[in-house]
PDB file of N, CA and C in Angstrom:
ATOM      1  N   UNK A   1     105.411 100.176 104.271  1.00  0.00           N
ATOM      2  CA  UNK A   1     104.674 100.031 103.044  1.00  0.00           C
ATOM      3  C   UNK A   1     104.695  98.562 102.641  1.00  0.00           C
ATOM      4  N   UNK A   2     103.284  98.210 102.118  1.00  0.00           N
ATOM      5  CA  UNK A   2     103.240  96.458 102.135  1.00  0.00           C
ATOM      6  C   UNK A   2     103.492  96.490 100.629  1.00  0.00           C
ATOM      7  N   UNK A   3     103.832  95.253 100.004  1.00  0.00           N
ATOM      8  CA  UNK A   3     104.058  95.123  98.107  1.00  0.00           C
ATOM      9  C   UNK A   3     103.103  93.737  98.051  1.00  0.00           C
ATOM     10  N   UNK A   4     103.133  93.463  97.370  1.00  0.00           N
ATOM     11  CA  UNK A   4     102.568  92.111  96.608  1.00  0.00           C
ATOM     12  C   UNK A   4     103.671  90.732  97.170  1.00  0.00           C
ATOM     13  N   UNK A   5     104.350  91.229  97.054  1.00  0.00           N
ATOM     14  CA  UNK A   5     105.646  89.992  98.261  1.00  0.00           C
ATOM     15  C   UNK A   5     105.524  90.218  99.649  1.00  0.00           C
ATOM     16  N   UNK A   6     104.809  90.492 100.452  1.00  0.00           N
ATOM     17  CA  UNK A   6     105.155  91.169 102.285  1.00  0.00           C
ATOM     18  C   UNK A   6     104.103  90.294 102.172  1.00  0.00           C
ATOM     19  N   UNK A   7     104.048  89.804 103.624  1.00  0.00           N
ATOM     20  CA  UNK A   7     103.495  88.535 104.000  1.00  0.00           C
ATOM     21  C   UNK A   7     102.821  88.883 105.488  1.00  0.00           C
ATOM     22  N   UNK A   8     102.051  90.036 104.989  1.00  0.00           N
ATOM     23  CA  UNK A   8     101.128  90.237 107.004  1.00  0.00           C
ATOM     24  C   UNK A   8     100.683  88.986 107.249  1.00  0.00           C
ATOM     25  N   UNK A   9     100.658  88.684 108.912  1.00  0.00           N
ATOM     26  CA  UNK A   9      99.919  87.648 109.252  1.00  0.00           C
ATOM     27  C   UNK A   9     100.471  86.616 109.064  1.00  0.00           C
ATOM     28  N   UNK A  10     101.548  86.625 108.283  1.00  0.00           N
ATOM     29  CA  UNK A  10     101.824  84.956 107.825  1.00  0.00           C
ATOM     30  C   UNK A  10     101.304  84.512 106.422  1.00  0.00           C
ATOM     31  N   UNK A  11     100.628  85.224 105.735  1.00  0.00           N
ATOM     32  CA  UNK A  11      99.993  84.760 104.720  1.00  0.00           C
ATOM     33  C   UNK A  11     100.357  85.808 103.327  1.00  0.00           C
ATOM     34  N   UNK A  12     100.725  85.637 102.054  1.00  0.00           N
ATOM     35  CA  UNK A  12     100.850  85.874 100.895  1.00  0.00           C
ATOM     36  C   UNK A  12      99.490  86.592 100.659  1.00  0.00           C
ATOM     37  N   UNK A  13      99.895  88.000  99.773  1.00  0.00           N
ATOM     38  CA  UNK A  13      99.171  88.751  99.234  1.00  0.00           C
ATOM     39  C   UNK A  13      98.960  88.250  98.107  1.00  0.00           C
ATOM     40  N   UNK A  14      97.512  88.297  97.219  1.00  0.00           N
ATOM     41  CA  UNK A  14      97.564  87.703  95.808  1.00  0.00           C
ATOM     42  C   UNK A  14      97.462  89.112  95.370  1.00  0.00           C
ATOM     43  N   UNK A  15      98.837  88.810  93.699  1.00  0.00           N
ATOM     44  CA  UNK A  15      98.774  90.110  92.685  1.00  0.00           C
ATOM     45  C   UNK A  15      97.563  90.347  92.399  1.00  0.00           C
ATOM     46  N   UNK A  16      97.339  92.050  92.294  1.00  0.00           N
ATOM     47  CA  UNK A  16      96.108  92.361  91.654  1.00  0.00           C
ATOM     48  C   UNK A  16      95.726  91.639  90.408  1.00  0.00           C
ATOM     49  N   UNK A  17      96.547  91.584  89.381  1.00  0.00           N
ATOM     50  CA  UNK A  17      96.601  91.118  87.872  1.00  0.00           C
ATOM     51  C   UNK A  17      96.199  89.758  88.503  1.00  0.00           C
ATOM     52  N   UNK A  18      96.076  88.825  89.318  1.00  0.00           N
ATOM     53  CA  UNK A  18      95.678  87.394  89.320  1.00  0.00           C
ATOM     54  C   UNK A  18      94.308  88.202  89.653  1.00  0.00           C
ATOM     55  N   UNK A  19      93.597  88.621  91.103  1.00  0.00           N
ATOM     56  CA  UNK A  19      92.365  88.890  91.362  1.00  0.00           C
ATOM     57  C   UNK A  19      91.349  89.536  90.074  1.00  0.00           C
ATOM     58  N   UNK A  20      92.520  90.024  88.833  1.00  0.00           N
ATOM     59  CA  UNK A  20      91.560  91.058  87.788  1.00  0.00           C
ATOM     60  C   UNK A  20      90.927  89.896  87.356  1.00  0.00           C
ATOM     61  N   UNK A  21      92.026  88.799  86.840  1.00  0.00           N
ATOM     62  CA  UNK A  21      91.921  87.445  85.657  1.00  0.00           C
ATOM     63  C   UNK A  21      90.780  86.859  86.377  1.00  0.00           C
ATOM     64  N   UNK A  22      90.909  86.558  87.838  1.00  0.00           N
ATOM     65  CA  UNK A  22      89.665  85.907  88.192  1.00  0.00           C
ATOM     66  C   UNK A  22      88.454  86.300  88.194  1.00  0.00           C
ATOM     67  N   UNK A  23      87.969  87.866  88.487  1.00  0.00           N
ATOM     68  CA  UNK A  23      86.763  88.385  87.981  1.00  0.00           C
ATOM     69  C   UNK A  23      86.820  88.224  86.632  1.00  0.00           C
ATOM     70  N   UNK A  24      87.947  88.694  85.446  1.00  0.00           N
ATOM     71  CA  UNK A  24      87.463  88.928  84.131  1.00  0.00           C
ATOM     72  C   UNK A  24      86.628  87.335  83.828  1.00  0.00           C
ATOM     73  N   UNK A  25      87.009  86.418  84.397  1.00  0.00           N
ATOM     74  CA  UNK A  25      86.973  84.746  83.987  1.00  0.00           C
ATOM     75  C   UNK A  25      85.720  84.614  84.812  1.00  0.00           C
ATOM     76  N   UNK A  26      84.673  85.166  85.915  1.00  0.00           N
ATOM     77  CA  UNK A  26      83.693  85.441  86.213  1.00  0.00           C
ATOM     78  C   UNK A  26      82.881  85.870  85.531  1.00  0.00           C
ATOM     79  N   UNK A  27      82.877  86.913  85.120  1.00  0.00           N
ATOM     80  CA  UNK A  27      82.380  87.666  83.977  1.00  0.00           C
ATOM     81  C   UNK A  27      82.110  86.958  82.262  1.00  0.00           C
ATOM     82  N   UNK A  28      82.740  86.249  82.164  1.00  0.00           N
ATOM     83  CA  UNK A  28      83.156  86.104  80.731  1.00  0.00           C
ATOM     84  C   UNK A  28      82.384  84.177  80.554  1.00  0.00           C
ATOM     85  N   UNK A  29      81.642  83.795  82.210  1.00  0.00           N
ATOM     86  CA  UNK A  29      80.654  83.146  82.239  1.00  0.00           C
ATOM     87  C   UNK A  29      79.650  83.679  82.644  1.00  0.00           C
ATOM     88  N   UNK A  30      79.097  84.293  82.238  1.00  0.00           N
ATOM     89  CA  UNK A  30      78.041  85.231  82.323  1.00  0.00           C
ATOM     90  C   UNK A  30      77.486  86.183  83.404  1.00  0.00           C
ATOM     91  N   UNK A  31      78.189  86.190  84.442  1.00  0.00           N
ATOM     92  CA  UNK A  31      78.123  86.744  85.587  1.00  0.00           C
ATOM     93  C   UNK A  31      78.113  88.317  85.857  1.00  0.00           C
ATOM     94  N   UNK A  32      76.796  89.260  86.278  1.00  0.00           N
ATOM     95  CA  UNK A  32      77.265  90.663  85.932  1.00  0.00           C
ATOM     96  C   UNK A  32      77.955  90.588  87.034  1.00  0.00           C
ATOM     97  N   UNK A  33      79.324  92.092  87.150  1.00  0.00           N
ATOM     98  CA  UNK A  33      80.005  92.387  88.574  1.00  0.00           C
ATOM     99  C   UNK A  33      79.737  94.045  88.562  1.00  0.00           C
ATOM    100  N   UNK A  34      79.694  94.372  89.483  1.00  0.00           N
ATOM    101  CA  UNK A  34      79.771  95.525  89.917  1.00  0.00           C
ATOM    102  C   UNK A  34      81.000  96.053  90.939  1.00  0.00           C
ATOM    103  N   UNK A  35      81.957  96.680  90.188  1.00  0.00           N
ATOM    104  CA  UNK A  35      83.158  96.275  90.035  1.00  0.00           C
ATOM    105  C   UNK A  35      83.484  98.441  91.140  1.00  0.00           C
ATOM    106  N   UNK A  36      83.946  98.270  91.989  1.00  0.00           N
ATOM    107  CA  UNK A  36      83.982  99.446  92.427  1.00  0.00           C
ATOM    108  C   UNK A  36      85.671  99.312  93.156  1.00  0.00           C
ATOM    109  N   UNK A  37      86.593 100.163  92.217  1.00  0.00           N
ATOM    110  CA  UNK A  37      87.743 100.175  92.528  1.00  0.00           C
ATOM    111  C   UNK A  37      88.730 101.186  92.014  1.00  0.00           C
ATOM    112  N   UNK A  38      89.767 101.586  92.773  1.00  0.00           N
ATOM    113  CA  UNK A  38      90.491 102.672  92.897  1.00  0.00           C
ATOM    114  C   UNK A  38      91.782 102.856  91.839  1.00  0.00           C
ATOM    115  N   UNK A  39      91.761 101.261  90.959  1.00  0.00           N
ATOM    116  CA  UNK A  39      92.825 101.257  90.380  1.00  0.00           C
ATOM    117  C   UNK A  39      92.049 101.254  88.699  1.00  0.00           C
ATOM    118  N   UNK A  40      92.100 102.646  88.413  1.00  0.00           N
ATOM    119  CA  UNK A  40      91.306 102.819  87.075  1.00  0.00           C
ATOM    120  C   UNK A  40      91.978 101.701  85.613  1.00  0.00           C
ATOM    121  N   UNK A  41      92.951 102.306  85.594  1.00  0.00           N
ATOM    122  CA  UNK A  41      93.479 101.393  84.931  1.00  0.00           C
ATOM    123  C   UNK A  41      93.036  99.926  84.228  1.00  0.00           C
ATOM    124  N   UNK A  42      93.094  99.189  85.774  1.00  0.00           N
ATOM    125  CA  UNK A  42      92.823  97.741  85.459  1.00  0.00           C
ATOM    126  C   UNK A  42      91.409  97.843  85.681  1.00  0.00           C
ATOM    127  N   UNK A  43      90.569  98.308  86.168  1.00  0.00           N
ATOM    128  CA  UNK A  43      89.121  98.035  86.502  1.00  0.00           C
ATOM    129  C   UNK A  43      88.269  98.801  84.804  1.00  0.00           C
ATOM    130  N   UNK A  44      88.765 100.186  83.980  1.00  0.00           N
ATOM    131  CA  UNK A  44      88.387 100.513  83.052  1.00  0.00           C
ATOM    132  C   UNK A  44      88.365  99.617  81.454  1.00  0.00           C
ATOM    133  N   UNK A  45      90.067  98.808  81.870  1.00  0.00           N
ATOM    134  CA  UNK A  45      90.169  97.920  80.918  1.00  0.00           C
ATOM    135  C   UNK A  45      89.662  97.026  80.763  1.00  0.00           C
ATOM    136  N   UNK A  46      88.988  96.126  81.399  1.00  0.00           N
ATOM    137  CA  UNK A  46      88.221  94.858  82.021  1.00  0.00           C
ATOM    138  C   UNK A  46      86.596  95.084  81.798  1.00  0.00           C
ATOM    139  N   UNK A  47      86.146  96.655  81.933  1.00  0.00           N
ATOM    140  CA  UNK A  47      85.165  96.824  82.067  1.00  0.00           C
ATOM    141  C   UNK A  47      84.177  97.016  80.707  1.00  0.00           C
ATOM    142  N   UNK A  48      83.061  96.541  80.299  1.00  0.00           N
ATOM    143  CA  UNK A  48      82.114  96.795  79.469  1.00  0.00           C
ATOM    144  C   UNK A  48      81.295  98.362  79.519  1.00  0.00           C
ATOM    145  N   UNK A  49      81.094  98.561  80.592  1.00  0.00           N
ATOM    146  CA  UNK A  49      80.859 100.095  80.965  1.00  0.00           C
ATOM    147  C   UNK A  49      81.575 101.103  82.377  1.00  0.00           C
ATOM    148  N   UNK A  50      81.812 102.276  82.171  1.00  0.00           N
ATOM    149  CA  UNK A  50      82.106 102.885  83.059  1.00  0.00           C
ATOM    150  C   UNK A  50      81.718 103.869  83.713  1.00  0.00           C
ATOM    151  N   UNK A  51      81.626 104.280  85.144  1.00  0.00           N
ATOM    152  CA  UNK A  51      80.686 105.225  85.562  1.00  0.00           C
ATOM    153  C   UNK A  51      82.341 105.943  86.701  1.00  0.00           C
ATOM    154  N   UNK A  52      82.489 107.294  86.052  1.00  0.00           N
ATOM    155  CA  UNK A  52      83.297 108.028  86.972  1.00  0.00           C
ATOM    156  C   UNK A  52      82.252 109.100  88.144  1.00  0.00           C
ATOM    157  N   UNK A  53      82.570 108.792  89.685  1.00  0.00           N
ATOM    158  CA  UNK A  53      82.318 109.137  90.237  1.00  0.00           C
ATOM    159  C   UNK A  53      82.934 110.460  90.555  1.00  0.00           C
ATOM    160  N   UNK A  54      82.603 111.628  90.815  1.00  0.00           N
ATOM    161  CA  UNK A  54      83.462 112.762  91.660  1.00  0.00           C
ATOM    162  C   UNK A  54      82.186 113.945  92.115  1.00  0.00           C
ATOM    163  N   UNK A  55      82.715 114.054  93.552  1.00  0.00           N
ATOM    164  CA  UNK A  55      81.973 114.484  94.474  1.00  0.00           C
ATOM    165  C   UNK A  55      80.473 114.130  95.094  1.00  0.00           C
ATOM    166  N   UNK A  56      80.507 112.654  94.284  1.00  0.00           N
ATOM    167  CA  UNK A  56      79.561 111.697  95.074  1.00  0.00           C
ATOM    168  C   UNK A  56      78.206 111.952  93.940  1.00  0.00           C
ATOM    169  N   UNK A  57      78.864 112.299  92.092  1.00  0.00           N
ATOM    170  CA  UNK A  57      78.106 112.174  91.466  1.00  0.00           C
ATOM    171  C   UNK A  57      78.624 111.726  90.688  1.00  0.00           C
ATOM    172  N   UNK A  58      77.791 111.390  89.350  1.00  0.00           N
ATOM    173  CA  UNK A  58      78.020 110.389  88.025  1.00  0.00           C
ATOM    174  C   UNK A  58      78.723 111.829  87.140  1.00  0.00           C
ATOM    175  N   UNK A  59      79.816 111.848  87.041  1.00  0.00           N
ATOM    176  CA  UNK A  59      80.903 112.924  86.217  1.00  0.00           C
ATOM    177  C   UNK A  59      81.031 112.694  84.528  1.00  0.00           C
ATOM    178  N   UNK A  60      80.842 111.090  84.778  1.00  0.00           N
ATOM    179  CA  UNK A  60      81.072 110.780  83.156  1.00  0.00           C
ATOM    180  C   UNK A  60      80.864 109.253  83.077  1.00  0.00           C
ATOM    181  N   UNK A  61      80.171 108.984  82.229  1.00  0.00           N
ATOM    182  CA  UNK A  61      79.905 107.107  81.398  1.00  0.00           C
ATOM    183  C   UNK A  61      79.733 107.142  80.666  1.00  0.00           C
ATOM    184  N   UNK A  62      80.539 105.651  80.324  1.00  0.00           N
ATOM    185  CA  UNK A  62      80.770 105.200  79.007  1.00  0.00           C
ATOM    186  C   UNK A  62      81.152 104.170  78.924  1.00  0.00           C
ATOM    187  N   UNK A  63      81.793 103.601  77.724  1.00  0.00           N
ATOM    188  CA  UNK A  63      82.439 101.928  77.496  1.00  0.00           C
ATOM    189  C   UNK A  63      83.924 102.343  78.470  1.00  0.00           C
ATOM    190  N   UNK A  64      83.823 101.224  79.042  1.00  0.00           N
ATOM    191  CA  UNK A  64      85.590 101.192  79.835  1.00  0.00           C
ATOM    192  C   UNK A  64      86.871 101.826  78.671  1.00  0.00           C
ATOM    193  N   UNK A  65      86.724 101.524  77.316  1.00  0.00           N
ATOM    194  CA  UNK A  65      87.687 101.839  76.236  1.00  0.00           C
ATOM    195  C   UNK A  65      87.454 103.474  76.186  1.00  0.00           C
ATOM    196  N   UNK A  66      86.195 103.892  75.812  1.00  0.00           N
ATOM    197  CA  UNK A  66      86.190 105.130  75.746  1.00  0.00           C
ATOM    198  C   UNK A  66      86.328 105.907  76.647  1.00  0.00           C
ATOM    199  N   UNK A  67      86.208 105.342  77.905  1.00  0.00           N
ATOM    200  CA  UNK A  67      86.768 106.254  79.437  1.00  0.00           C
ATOM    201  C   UNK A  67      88.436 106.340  79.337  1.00  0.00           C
ATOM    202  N   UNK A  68      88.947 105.144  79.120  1.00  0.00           N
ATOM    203  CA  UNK A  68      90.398 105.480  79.055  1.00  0.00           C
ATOM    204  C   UNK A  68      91.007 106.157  78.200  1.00  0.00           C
ATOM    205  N   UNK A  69      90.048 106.671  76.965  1.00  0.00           N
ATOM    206  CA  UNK A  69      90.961 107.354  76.101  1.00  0.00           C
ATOM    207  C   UNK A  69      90.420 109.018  75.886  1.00  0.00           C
ATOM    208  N   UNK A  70      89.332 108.667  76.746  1.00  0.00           N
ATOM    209  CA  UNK A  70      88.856 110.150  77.767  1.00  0.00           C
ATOM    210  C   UNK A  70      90.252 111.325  78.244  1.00  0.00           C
ATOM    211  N   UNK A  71      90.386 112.307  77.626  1.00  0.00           N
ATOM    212  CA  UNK A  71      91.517 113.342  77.842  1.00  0.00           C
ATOM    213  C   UNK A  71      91.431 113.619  79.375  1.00  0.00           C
ATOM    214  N   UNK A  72      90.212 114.050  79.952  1.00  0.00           N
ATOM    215  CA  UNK A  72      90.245 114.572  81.439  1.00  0.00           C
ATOM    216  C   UNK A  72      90.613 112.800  82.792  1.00  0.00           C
ATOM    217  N   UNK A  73      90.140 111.504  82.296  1.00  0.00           N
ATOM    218  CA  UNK A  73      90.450 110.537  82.978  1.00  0.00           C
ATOM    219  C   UNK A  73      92.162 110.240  82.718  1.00  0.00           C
ATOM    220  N   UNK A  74      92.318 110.595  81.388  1.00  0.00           N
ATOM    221  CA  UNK A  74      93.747 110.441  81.274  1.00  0.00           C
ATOM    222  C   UNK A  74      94.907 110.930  82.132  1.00  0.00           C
ATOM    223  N   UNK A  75      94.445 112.336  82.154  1.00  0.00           N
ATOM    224  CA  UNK A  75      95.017 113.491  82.842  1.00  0.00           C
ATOM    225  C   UNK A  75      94.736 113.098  84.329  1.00  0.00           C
ATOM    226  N   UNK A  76      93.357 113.391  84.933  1.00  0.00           N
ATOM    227  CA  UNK A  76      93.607 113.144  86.521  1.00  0.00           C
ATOM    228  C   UNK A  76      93.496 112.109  87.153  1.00  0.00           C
ATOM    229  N   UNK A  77      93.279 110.715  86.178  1.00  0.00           N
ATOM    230  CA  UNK A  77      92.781 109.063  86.963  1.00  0.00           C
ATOM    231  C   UNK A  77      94.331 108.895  86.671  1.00  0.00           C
ATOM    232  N   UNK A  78      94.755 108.913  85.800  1.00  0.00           N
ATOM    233  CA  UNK A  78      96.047 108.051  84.604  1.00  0.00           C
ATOM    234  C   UNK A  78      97.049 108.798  85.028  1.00  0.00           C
ATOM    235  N   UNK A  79      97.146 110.203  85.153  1.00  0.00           N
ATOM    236  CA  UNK A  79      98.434 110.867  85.408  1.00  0.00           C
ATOM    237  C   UNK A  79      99.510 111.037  83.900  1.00  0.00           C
ATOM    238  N   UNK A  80      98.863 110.464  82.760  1.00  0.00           N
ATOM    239  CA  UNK A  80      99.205 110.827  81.299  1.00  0.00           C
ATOM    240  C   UNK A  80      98.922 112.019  80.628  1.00  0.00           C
TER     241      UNK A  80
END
């Protein structure tokens, strides 16, 4: 199992939390992203809108804030 310290290849993994800051700091010069990622959490918080995918359809959208405080994303994205 690799962490944020394991060094495949010879080369340093960058923390997610640095890669978020650098899109959010993309974004925040006007740049749209289309942001497709597994770690709800940080990608919902960051996000202006959200689109939950399941079974290869649109399940639920909304503002990234109101997805996270969404009872069913809580429960099966969040594990809260």
């Amino acid at each position: 199992m690799l962490g944020n310290n394991c060094r495949p290849s010879g080369t340093w993994l960058t923390p997610i939390s640095t890669i978020f800051e650098i899109i959010r700091r993309i974004n925040e010069q006007g740049t749209a992203i289309l942001l497709i990622e597994q770690n709800v959490y940080h990608a919902l918080n960051m996000s202006n809108r959200g689109y939950v995918l399941e079974n290869g359809r649109i399940a639920l959208q909304d503002t990234g804030e109101a997805l996270l405080e969404n009872p069913h994303i809580r429960k099966t994205y969040l594990g809260l």
